[in-house]
C-alpha atoms as a PDB file:
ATOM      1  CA  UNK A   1      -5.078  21.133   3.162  1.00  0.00           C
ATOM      2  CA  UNK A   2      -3.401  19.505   5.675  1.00  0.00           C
ATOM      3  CA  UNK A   3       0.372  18.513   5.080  1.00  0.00           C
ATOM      4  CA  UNK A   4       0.567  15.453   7.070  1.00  0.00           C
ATOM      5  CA  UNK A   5       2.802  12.649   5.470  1.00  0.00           C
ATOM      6  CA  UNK A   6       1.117   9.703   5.216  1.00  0.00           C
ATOM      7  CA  UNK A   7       2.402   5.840   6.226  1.00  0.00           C
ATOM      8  CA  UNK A   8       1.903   2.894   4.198  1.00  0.00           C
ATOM      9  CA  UNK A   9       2.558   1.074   7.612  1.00  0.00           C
ATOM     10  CA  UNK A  10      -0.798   2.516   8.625  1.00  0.00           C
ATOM     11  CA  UNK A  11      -3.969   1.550   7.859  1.00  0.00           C
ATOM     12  CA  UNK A  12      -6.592   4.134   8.844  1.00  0.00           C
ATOM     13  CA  UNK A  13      -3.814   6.327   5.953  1.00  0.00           C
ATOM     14  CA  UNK A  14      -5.292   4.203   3.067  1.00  0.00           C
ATOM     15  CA  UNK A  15      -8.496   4.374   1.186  1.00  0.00           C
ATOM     16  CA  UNK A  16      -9.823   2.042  -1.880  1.00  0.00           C
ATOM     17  CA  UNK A  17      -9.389   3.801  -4.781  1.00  0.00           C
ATOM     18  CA  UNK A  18      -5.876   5.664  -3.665  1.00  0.00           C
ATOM     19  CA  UNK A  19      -2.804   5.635  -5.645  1.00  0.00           C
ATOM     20  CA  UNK A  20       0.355   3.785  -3.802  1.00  0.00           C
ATOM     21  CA  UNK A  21       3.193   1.974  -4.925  1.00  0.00           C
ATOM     22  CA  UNK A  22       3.677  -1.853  -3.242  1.00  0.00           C
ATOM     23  CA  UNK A  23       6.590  -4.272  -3.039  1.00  0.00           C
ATOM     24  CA  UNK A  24       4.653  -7.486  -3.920  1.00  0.00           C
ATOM     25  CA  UNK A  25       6.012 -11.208  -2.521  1.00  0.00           C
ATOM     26  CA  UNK A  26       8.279 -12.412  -5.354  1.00  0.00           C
ATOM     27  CA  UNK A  27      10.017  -8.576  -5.568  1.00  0.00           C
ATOM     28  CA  UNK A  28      10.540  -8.181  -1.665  1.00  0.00           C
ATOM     29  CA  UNK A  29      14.450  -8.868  -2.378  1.00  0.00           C
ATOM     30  CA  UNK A  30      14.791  -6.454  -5.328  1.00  0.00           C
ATOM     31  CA  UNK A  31      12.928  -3.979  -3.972  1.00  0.00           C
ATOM     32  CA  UNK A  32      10.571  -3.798  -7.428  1.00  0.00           C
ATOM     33  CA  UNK A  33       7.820  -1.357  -6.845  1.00  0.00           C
ATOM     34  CA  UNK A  34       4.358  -1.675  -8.546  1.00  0.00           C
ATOM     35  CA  UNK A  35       2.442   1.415  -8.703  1.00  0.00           C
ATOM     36  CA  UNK A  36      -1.864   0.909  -9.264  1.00  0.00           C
ATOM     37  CA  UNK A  37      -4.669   2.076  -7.565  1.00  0.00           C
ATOM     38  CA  UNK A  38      -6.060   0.008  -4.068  1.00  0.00           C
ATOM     39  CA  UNK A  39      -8.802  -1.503  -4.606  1.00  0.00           C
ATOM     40  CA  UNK A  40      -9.076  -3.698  -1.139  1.00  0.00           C
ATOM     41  CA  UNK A  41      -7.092  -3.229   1.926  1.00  0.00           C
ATOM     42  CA  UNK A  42      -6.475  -7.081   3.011  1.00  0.00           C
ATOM     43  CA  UNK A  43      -4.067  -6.339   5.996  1.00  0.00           C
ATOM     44  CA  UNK A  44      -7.181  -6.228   9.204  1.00  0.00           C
ATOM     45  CA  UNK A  45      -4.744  -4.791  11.729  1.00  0.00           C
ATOM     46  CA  UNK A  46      -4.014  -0.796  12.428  1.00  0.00           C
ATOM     47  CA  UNK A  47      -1.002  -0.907  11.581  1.00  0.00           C
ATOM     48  CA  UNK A  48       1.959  -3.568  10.122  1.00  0.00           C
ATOM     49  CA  UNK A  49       5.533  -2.384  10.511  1.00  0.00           C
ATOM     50  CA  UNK A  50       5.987  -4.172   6.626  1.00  0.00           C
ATOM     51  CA  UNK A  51       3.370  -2.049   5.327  1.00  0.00           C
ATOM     52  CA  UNK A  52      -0.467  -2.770   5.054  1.00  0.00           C
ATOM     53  CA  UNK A  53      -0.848  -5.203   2.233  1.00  0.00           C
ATOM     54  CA  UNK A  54      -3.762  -4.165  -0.572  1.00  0.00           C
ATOM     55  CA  UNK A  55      -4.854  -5.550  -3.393  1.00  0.00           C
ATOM     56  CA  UNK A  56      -4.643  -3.317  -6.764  1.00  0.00           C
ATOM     57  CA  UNK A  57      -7.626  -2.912  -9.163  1.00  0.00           C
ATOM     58  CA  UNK A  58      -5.039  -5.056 -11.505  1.00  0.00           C
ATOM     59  CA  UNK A  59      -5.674  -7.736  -8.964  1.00  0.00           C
ATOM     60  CA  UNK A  60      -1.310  -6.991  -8.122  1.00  0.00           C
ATOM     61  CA  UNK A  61      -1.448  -7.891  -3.895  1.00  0.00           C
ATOM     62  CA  UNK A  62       1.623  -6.626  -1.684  1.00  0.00           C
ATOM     63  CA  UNK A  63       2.410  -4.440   0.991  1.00  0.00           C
ATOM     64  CA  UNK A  64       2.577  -0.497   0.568  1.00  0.00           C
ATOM     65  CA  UNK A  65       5.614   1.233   0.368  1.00  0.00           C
ATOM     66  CA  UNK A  66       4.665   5.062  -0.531  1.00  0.00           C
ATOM     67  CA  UNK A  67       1.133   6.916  -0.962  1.00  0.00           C
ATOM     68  CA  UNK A  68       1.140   8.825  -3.861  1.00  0.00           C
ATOM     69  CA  UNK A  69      -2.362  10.805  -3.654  1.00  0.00           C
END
């Protein structure tokens, strides 16, 4: 297996159906993480120094912070 830490700021890192942990709009201050599964990746560019934003399988959008799988 490769050991290759991977970047929520990166998009070709994140797959539907992963496990990550995003910061969503209204907790960007706090720093509140929300941890679900991705069920669309909404952010179209390679790569967003914020983190590519998702939307979870609870329907939760925001930007990815950390990839658990």
């Amino acid at each position: 297996m490769e050991n290759i830490q991977k970047d929520g700021r990166i998009r070709a890192h994140i797959q539907v159906g992963m496990k990550v942990e995003i910061v969503q709009k209204h907790h960007q201050r706090s720093g509140e993480l929300t941890e679900g599964y991705v069920k669309r990746i909404l952010t179209k560019s390679a790569n967003h120094t914020r983190g590519i934003k998702v939307m979870l399988e609870t329907g939760e959008v925001g930007r990815v912070q950390n990839i658990l799988d």
